[in-house]
PDB file of N, CA and C in Angstrom:
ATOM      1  N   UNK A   1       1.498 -11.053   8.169  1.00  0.00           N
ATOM      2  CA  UNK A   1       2.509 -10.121   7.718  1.00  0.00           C
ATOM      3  C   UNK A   1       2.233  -9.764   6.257  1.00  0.00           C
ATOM      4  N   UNK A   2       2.081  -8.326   5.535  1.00  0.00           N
ATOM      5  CA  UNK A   2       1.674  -7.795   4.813  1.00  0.00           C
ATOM      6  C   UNK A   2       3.228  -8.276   3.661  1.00  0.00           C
ATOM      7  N   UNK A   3       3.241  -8.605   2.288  1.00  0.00           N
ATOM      8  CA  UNK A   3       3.878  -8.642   1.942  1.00  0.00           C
ATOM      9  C   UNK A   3       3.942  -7.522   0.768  1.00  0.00           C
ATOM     10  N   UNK A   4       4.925  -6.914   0.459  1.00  0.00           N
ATOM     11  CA  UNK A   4       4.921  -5.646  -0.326  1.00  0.00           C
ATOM     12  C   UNK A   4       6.067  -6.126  -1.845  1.00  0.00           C
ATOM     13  N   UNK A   5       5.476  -5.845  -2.781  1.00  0.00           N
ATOM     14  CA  UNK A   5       6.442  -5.909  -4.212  1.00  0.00           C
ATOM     15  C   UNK A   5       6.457  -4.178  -5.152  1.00  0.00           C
ATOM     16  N   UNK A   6       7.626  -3.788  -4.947  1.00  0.00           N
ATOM     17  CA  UNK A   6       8.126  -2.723  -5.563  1.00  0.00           C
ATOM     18  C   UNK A   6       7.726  -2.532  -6.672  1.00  0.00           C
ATOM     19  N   UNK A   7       7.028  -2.076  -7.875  1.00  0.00           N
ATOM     20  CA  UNK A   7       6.745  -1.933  -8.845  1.00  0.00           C
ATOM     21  C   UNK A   7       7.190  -0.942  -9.956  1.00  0.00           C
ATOM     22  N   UNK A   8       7.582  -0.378 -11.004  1.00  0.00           N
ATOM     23  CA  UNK A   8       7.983   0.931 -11.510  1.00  0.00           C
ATOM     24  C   UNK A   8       6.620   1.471 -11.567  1.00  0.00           C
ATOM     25  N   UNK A   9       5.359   1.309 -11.564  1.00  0.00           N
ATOM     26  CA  UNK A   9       4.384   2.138 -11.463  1.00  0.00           C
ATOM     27  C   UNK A   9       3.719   2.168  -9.762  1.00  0.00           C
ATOM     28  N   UNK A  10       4.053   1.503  -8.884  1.00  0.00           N
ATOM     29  CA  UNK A  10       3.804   1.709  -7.627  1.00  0.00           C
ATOM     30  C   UNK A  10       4.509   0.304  -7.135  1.00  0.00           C
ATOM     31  N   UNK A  11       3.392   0.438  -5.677  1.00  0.00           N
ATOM     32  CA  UNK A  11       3.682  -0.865  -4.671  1.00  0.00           C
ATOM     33  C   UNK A  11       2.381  -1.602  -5.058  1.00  0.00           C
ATOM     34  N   UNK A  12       2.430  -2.733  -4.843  1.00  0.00           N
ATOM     35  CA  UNK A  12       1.498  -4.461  -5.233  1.00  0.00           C
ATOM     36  C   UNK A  12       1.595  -4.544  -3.574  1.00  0.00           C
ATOM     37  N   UNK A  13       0.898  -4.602  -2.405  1.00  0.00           N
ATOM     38  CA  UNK A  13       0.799  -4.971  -1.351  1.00  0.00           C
ATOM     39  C   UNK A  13      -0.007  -6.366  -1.585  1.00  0.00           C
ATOM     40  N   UNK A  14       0.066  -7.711  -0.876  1.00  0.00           N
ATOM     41  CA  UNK A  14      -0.647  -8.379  -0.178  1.00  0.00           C
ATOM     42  C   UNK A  14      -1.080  -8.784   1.330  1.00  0.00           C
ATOM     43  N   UNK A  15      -2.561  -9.002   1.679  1.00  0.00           N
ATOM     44  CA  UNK A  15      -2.569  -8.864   2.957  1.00  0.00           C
ATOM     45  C   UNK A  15      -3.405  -9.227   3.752  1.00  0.00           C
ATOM     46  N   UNK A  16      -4.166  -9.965   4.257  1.00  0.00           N
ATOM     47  CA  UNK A  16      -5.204 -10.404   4.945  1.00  0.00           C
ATOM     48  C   UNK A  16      -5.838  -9.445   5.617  1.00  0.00           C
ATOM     49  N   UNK A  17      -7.590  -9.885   5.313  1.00  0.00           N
ATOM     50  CA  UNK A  17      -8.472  -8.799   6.359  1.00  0.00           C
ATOM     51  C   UNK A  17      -8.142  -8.202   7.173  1.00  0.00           C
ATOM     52  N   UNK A  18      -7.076  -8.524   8.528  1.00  0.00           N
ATOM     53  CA  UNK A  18      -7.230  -7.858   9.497  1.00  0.00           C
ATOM     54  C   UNK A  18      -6.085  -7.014   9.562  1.00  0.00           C
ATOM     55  N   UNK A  19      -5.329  -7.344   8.134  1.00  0.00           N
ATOM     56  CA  UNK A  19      -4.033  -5.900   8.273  1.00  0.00           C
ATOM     57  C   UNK A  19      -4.319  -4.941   7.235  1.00  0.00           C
ATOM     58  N   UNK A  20      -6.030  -5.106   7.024  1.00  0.00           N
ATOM     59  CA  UNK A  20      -5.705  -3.887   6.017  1.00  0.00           C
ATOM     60  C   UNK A  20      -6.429  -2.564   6.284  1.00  0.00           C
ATOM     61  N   UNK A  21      -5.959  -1.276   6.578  1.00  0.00           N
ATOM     62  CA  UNK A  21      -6.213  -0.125   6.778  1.00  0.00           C
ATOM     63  C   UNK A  21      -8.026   0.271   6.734  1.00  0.00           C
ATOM     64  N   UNK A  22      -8.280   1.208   7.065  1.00  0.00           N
ATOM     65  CA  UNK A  22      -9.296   1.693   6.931  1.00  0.00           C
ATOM     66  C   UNK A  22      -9.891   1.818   5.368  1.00  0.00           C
ATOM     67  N   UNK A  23      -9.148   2.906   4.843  1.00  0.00           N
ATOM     68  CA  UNK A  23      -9.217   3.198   3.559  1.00  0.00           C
ATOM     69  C   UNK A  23      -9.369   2.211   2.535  1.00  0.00           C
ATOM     70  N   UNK A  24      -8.607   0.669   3.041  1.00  0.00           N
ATOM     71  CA  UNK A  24      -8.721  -0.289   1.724  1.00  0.00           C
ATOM     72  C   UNK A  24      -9.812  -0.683   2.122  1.00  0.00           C
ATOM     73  N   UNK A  25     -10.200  -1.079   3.193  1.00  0.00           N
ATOM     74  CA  UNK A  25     -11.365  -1.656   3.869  1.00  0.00           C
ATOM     75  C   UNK A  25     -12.584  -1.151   2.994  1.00  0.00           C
ATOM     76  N   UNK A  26     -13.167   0.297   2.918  1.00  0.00           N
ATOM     77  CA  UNK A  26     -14.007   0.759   2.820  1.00  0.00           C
ATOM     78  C   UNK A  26     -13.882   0.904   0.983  1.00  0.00           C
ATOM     79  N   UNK A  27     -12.494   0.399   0.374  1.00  0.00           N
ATOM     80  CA  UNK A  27     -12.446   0.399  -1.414  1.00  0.00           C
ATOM     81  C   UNK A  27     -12.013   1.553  -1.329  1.00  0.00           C
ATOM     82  N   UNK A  28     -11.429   2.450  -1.161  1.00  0.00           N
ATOM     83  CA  UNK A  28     -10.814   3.915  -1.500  1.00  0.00           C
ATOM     84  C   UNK A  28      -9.972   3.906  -2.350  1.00  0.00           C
ATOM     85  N   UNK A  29      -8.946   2.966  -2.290  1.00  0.00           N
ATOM     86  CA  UNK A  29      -7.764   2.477  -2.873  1.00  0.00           C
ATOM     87  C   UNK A  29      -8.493   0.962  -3.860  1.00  0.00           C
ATOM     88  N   UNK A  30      -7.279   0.483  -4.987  1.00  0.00           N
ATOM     89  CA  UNK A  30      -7.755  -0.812  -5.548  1.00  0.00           C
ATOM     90  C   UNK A  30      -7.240  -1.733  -4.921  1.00  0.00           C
ATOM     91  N   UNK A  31      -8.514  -2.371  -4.618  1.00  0.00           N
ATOM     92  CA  UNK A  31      -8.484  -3.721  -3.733  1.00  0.00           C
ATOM     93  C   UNK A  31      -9.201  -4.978  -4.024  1.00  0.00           C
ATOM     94  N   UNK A  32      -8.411  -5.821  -4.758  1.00  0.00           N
ATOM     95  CA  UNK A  32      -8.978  -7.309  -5.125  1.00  0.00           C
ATOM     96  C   UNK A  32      -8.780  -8.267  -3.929  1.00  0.00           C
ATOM     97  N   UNK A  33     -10.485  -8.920  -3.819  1.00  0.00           N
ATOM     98  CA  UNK A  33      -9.813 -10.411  -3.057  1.00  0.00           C
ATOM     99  C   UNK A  33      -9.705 -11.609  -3.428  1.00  0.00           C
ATOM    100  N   UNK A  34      -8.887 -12.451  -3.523  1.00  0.00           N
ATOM    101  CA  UNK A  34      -8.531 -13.650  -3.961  1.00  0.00           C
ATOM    102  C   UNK A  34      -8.223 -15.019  -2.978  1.00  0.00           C
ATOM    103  N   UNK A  35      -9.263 -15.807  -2.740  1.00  0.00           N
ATOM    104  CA  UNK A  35      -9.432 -16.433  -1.448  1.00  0.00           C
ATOM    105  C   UNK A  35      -9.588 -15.504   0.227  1.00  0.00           C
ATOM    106  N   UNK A  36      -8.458 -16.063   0.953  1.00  0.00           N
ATOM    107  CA  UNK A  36      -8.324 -14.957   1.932  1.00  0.00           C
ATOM    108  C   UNK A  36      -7.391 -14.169   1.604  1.00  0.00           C
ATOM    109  N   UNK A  37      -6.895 -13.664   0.605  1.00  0.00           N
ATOM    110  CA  UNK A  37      -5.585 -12.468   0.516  1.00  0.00           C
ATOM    111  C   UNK A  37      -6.537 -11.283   0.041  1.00  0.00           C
ATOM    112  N   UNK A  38      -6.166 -10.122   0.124  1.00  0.00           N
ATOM    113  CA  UNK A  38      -6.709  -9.112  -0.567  1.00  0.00           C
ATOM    114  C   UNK A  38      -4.850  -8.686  -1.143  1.00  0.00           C
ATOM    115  N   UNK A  39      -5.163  -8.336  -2.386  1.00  0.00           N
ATOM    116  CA  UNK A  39      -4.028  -7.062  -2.878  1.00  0.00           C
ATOM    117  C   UNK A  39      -4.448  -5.764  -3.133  1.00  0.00           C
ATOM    118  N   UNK A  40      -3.642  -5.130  -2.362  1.00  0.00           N
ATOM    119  CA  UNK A  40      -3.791  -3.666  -2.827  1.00  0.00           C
ATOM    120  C   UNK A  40      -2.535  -2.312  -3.621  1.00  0.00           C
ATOM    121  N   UNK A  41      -3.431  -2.362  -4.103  1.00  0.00           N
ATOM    122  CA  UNK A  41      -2.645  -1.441  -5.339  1.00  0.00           C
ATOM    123  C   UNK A  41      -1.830  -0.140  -4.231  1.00  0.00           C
ATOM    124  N   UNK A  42      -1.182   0.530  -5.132  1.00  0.00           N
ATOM    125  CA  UNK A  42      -0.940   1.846  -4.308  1.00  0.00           C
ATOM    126  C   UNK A  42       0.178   2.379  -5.946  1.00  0.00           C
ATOM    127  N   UNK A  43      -0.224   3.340  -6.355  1.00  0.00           N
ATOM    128  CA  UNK A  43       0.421   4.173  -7.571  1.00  0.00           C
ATOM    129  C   UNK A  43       1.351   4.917  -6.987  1.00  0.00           C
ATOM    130  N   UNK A  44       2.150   5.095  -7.915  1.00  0.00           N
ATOM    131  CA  UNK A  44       3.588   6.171  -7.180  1.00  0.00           C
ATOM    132  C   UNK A  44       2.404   7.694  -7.136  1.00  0.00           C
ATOM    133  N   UNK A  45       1.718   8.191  -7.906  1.00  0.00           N
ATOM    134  CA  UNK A  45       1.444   9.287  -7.893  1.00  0.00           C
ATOM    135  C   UNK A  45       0.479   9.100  -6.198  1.00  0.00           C
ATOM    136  N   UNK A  46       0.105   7.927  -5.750  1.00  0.00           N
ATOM    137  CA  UNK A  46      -0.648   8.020  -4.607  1.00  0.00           C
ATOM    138  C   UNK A  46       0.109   8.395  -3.494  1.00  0.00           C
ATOM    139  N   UNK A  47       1.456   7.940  -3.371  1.00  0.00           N
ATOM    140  CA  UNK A  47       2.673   8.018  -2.379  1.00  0.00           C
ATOM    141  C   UNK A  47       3.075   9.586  -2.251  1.00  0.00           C
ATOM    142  N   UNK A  48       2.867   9.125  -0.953  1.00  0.00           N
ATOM    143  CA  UNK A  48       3.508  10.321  -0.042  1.00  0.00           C
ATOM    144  C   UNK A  48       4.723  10.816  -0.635  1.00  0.00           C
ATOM    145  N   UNK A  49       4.927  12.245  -0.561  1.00  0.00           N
ATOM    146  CA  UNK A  49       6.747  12.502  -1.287  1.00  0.00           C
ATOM    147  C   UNK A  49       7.640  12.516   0.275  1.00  0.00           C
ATOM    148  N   UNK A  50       8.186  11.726   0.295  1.00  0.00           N
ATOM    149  CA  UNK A  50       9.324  11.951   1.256  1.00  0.00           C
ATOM    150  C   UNK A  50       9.830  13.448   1.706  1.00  0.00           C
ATOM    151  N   UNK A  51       9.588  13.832   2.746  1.00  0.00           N
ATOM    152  CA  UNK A  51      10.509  15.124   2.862  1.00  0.00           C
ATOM    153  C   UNK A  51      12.362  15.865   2.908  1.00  0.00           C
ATOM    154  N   UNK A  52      12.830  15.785   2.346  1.00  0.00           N
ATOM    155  CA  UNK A  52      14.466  15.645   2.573  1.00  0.00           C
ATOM    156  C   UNK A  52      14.908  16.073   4.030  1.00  0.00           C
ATOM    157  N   UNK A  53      15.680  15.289   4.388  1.00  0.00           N
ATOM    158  CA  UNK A  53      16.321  15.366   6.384  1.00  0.00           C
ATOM    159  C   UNK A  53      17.016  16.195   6.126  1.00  0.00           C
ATOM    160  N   UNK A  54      16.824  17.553   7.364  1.00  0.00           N
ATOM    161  CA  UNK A  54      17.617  18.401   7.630  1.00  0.00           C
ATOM    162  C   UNK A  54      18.795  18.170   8.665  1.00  0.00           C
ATOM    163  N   UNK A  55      19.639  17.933   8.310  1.00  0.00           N
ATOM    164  CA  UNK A  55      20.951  17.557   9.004  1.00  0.00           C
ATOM    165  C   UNK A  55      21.401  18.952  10.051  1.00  0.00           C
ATOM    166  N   UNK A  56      20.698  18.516  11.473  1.00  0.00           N
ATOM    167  CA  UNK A  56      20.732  19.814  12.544  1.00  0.00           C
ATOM    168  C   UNK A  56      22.313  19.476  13.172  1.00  0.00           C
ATOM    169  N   UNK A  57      23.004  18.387  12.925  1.00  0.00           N
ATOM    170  CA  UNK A  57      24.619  18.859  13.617  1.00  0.00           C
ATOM    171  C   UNK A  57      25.430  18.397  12.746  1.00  0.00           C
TER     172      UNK A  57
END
């Protein structure tokens, strides 16, 4: 189970080899490993913008 810490400059993910995405896999994103954990970075400017819900009723 991937554990995630909120950051004011992004998310701090931690996570073992086999939960981590393609993209960290291959270094796209910053990715340190430290024993068996890898952490991966993720910047607010990297994050998706939420789209606002259109309230249909």
């Amino acid at each position: 189970m991937a554990v995630r810490i909120r950051l004011p400059g992004g998310t701090l993910k931690m996570k073992t080899y086999r939960e981590l995405r393609a993209r960290e896999r291959d270094r796209r994103v910053p990715v340190m490993k430290m024993g068996s954990l890898y952490f991966v970075w993720r910047s607010k400017s990297q994050e998706p913008q939420q789209k606002p819900r259109d309230n249909l009723r």
